[in-house]
C-alpha atoms as a PDB file:
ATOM      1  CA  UNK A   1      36.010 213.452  44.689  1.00  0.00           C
ATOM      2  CA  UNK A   2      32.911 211.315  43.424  1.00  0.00           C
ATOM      3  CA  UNK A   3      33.612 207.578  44.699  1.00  0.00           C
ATOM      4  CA  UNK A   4      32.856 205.263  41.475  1.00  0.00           C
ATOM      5  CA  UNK A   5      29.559 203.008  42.118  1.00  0.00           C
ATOM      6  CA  UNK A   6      31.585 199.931  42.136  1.00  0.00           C
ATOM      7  CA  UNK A   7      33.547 201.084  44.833  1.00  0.00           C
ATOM      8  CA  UNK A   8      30.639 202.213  47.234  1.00  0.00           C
ATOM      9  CA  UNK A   9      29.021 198.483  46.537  1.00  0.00           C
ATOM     10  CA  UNK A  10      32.053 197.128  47.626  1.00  0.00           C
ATOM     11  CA  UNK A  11      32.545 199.170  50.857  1.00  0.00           C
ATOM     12  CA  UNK A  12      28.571 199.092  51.694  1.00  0.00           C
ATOM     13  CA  UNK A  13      29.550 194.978  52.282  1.00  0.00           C
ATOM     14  CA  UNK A  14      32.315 196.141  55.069  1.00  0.00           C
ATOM     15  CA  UNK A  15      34.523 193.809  53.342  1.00  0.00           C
ATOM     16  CA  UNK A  16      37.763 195.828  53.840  1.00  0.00           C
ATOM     17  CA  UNK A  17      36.760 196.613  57.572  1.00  0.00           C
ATOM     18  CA  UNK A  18      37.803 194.246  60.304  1.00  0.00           C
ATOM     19  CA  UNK A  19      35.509 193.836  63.972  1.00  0.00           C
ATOM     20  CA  UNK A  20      38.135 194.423  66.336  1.00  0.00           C
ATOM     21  CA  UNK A  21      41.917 194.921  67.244  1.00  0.00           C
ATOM     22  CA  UNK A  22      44.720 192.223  66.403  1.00  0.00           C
ATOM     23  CA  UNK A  23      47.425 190.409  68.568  1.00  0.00           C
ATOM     24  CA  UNK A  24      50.625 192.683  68.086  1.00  0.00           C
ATOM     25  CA  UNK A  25      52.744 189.269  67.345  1.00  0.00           C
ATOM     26  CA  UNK A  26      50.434 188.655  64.125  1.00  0.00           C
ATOM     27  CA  UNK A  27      49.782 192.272  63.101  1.00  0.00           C
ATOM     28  CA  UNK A  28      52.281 192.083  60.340  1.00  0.00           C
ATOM     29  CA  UNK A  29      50.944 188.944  58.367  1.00  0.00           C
ATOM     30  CA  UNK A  30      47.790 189.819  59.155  1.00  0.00           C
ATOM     31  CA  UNK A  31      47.880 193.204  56.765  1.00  0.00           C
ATOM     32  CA  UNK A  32      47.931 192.802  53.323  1.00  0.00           C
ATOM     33  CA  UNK A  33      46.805 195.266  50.123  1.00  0.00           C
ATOM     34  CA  UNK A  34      44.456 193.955  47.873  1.00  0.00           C
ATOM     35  CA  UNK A  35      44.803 195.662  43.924  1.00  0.00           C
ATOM     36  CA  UNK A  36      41.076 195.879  42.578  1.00  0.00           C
ATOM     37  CA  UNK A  37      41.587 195.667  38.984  1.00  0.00           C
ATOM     38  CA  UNK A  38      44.666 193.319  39.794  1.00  0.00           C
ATOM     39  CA  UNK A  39      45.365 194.575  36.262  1.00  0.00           C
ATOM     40  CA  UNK A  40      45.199 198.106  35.656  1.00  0.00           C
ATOM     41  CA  UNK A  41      44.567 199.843  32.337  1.00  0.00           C
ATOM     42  CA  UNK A  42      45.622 203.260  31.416  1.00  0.00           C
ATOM     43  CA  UNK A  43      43.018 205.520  32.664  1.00  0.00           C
ATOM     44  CA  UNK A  44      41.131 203.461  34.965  1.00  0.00           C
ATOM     45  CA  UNK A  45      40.469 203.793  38.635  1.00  0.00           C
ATOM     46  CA  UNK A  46      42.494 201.685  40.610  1.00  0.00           C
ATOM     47  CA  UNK A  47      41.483 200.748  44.666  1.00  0.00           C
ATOM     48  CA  UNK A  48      44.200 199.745  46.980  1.00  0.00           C
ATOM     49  CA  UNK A  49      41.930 198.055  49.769  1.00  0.00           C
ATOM     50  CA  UNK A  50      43.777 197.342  52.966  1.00  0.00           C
ATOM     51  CA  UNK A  51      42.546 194.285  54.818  1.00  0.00           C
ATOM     52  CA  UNK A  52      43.549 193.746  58.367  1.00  0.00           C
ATOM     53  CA  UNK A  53      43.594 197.094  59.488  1.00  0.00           C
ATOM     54  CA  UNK A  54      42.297 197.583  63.578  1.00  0.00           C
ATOM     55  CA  UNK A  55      38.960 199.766  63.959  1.00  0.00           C
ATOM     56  CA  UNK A  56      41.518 201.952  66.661  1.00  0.00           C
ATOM     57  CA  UNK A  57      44.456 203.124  64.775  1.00  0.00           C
ATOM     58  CA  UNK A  58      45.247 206.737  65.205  1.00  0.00           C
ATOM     59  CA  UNK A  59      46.480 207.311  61.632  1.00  0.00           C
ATOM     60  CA  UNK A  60      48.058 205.938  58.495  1.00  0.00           C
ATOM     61  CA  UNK A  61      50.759 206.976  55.748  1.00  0.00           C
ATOM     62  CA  UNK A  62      50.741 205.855  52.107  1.00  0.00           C
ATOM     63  CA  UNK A  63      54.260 205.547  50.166  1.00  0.00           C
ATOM     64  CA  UNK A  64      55.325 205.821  46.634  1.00  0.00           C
ATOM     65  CA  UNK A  65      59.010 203.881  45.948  1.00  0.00           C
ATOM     66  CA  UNK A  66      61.045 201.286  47.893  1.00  0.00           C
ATOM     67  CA  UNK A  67      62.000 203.634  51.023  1.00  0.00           C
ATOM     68  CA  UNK A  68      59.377 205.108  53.402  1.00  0.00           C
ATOM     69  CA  UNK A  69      60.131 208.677  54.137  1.00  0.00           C
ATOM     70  CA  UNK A  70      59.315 212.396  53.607  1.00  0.00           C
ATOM     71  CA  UNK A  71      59.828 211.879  49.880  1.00  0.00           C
ATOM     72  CA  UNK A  72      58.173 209.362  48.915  1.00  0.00           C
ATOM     73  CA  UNK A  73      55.048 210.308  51.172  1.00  0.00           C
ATOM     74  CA  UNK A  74      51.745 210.836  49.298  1.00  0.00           C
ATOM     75  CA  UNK A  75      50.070 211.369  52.110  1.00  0.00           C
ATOM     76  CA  UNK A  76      48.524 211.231  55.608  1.00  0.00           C
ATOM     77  CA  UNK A  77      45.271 210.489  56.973  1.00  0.00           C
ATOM     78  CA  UNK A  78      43.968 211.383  60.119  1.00  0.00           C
ATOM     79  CA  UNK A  79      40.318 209.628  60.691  1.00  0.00           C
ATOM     80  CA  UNK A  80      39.378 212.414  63.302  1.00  0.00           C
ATOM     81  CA  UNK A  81      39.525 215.533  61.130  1.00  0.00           C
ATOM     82  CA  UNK A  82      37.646 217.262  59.742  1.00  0.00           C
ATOM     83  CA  UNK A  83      39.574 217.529  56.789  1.00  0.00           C
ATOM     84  CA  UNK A  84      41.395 213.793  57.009  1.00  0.00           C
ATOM     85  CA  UNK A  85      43.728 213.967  54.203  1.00  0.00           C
ATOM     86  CA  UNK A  86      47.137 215.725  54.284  1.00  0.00           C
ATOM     87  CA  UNK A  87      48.848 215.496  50.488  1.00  0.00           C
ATOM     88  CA  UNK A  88      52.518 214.925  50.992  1.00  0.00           C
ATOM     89  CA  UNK A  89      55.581 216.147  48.500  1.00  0.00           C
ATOM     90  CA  UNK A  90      55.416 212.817  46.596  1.00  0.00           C
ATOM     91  CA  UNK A  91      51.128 213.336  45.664  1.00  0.00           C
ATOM     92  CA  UNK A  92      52.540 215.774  42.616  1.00  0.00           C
ATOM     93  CA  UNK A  93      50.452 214.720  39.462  1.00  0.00           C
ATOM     94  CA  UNK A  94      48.780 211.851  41.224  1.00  0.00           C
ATOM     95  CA  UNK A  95      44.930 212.004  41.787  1.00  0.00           C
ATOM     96  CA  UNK A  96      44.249 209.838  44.829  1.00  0.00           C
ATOM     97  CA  UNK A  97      41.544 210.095  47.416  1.00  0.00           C
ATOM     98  CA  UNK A  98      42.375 208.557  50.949  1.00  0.00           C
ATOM     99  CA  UNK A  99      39.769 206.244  52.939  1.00  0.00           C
ATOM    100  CA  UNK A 100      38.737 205.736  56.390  1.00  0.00           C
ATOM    101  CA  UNK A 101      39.433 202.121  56.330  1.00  0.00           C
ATOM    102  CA  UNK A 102      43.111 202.857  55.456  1.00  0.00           C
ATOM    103  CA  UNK A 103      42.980 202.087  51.725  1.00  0.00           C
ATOM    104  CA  UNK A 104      42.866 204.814  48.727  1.00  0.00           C
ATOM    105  CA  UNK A 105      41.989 204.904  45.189  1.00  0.00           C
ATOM    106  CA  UNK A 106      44.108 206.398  42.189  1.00  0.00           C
ATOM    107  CA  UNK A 107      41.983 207.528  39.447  1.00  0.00           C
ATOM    108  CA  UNK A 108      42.888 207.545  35.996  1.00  0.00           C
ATOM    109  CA  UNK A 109      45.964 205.820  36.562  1.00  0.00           C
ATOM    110  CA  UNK A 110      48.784 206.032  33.635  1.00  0.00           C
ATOM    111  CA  UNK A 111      51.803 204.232  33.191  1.00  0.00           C
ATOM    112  CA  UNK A 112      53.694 206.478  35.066  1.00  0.00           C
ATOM    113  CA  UNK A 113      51.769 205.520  38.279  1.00  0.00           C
ATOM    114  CA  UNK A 114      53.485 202.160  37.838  1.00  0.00           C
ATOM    115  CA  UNK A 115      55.415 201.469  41.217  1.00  0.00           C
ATOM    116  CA  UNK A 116      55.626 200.168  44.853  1.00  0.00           C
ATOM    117  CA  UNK A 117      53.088 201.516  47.235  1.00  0.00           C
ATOM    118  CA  UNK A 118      53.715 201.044  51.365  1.00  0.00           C
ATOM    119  CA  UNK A 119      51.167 202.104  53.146  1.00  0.00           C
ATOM    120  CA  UNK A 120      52.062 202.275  57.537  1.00  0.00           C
ATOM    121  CA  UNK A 121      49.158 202.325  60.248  1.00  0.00           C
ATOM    122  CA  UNK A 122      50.045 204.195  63.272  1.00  0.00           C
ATOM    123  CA  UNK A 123      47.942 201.836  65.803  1.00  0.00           C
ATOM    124  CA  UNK A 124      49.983 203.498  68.661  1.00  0.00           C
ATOM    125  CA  UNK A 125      53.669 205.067  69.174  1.00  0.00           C
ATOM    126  CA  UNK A 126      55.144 201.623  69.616  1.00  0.00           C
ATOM    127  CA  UNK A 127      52.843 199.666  67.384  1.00  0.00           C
ATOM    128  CA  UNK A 128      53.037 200.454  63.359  1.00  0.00           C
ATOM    129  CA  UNK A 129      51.473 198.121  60.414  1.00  0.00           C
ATOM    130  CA  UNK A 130      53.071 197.727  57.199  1.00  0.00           C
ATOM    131  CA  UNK A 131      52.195 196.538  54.059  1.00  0.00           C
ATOM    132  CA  UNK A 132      52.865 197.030  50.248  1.00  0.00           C
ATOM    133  CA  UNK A 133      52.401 195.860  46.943  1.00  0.00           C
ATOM    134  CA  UNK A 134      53.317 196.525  43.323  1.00  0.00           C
ATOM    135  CA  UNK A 135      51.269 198.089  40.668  1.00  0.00           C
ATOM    136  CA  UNK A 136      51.984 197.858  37.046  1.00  0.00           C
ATOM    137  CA  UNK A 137      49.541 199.966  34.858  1.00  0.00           C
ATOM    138  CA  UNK A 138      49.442 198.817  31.307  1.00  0.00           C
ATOM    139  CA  UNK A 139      49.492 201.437  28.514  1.00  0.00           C
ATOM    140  CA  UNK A 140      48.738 201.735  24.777  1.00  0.00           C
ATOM    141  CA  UNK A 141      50.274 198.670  22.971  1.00  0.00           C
ATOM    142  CA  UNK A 142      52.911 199.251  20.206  1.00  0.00           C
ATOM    143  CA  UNK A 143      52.797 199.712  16.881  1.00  0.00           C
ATOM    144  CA  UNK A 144      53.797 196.995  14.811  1.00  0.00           C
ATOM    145  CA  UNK A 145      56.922 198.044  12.892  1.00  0.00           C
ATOM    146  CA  UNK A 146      55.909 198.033   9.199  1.00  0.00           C
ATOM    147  CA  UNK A 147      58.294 195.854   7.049  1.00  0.00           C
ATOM    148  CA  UNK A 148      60.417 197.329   4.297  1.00  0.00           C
ATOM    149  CA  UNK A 149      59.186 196.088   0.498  1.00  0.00           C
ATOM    150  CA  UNK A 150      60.162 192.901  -0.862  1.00  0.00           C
ATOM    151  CA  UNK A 151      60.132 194.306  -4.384  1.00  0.00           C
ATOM    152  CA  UNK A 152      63.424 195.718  -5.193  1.00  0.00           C
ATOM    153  CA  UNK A 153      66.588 193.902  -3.186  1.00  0.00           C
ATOM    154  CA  UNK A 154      69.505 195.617  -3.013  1.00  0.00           C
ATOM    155  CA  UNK A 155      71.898 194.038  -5.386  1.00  0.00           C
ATOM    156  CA  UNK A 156      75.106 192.045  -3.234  1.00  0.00           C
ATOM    157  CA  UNK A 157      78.362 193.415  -4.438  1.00  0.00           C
ATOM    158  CA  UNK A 158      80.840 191.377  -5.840  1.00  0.00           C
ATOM    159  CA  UNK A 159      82.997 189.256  -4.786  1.00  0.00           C
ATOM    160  CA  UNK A 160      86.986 190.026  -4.789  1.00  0.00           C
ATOM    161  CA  UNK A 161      87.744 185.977  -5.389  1.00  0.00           C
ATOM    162  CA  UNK A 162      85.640 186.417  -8.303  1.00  0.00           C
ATOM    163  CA  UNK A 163      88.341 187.997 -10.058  1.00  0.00           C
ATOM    164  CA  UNK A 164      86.065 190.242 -12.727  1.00  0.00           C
ATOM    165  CA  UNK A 165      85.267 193.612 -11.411  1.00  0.00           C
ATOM    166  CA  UNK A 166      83.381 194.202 -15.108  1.00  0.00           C
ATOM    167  CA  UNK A 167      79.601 195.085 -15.472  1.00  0.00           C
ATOM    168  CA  UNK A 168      78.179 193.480 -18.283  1.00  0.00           C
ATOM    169  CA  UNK A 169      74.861 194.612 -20.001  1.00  0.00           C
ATOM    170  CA  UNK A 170      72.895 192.048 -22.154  1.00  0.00           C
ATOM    171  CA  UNK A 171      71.819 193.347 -25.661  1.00  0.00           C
ATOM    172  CA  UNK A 172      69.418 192.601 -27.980  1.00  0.00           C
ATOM    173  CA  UNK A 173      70.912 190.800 -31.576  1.00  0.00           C
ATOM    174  CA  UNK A 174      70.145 192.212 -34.471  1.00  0.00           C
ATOM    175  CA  UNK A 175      68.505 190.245 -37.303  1.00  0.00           C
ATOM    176  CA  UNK A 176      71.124 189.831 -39.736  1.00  0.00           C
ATOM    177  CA  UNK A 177      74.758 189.188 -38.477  1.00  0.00           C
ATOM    178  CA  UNK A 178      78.018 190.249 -40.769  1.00  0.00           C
ATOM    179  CA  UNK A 179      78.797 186.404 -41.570  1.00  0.00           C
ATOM    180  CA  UNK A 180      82.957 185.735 -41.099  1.00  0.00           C
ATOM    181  CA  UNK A 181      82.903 185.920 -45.182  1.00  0.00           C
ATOM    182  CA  UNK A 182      81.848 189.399 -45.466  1.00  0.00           C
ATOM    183  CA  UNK A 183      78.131 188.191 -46.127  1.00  0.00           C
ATOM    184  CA  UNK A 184      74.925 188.902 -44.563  1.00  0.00           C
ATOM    185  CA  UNK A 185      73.386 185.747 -42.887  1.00  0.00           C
ATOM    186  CA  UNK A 186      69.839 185.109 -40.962  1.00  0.00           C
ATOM    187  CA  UNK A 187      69.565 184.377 -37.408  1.00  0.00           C
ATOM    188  CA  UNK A 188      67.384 181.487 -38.305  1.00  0.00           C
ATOM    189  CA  UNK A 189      69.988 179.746 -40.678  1.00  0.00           C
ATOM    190  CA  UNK A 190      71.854 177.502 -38.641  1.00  0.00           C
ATOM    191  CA  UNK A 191      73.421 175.743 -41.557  1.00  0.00           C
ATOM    192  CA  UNK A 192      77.067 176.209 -42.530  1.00  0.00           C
ATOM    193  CA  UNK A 193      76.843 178.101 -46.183  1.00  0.00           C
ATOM    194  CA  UNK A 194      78.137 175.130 -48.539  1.00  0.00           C
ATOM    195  CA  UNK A 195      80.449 177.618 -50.513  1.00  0.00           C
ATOM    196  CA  UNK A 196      82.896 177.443 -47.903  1.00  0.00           C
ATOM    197  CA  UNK A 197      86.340 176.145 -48.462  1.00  0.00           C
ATOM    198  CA  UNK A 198      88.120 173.622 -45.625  1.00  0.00           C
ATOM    199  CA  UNK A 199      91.018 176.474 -45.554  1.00  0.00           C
ATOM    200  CA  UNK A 200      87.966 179.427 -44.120  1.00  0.00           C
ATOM    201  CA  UNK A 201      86.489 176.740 -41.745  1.00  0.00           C
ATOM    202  CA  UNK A 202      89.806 175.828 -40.272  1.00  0.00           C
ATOM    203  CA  UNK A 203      91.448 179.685 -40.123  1.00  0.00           C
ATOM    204  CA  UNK A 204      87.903 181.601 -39.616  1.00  0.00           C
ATOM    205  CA  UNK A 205      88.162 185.445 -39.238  1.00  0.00           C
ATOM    206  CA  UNK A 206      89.697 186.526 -35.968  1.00  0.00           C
ATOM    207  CA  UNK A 207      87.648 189.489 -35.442  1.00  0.00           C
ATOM    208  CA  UNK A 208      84.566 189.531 -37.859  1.00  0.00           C
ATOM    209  CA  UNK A 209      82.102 191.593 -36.058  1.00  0.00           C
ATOM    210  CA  UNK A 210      84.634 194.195 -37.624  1.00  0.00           C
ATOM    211  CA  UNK A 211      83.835 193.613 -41.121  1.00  0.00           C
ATOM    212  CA  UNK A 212      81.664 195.917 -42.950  1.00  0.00           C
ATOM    213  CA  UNK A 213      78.931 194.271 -45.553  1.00  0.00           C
ATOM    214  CA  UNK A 214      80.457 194.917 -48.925  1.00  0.00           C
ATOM    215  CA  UNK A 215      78.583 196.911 -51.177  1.00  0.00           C
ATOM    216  CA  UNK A 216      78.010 195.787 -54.641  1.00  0.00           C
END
């Protein structure tokens, strides 16, 4: 697996290497896991560098998930083989690529890849590091839900305290109305017609919409 350029500057300047063994007592706080992006996008390479690690460790083991075991082991490393790296049940999907220094790179990382990662360095059979961090990978941001039209609002039902369950439908009025006398009058005389007697204007028609003009 071809090492990105970035990656081989930043090893060439032995900046994840350290000169010489640690005190035991301070081994612990002393090994930490540096995230290089800290940030992740989907389908970039991401570098877990270990710092801290002793040049005389016989081995280390990198973890997927909160526990440390058998299944969540992506792999081994042995320094002194031939053929260092030993994929364990948890690699599955994952394309990562072990280093000598104890650290490993994921390439083309995906959401999915999102987790906690433990990595232990067997120094000796009484003596193991630990460290871990977590790695979020960011993926494709989300669509925007569209918003429904504004044009046509659904019409509220009536209320039961209004007390009219009716529909009404506005009309048009025609030009001429059937006057209360049985004559024809204009929409645009607003006059009373003078020929009317006090007796019509007190007792008008009850219903004269019902009238028919008369015919002469």
């Amino acid at each position: 697996m071809e090492i990105p350029e970035w990656a081989q500057h930043y090893f060439s300047k032995g900046l994840l290497l350290n000169p010489g063994p640690l005190d035991p007592t301070s081994s612990w706080a002393a090994l930490r896991i540096q995230k290089i992006p800290e940030y992740p996008q989907k389908d970039q390479d991401l570098l877990l560098s270990v710092q801290g690690i002793p040049g005389n460790f016989q081995d280390f083991n990198w973890y997927l998930g909160e526990e440390t075991n058998g299944g969540t082991m992506l792999f081994t490393y042995f320094p002194d083989l031939q053929r260092p790296q030993r994929d364990g049940s948890a690699m599955g999907q994952h394309d990562i690529v072990g280093f000598p220094n104890g650290s490993m790179m994921l390439h083309r990382v995906q959401p999915t890849d999102s987790g906690t990662y433990q990595v232990a360095v067997n120094i000796n059979p009484a003596w193991i590091m630990r460290a871990k961090t977590e790695v979020q990978v960011a993926g494709e941001c989300c669509r925007s839900q569209r918003r429904a039209p504004t044009s046509m609002l659904p019409v509220p039902p009536l209320s039961p305290a209004s007390g009219d369950q009716h529909i009404y439908e506005v009309m048009p009025s025609p030009t001429h109305l059937v006057s209360p006398l049985g004559g024809t009058a204009s929409m645009n005389n607003t006059m009373v017609s003078p020929h009317l007697s006090p007796k019509d204007l007190l007792n008008p028609d009850p219903d004269p919409y019902c009238q028919l003009t008369p015919t002469h």
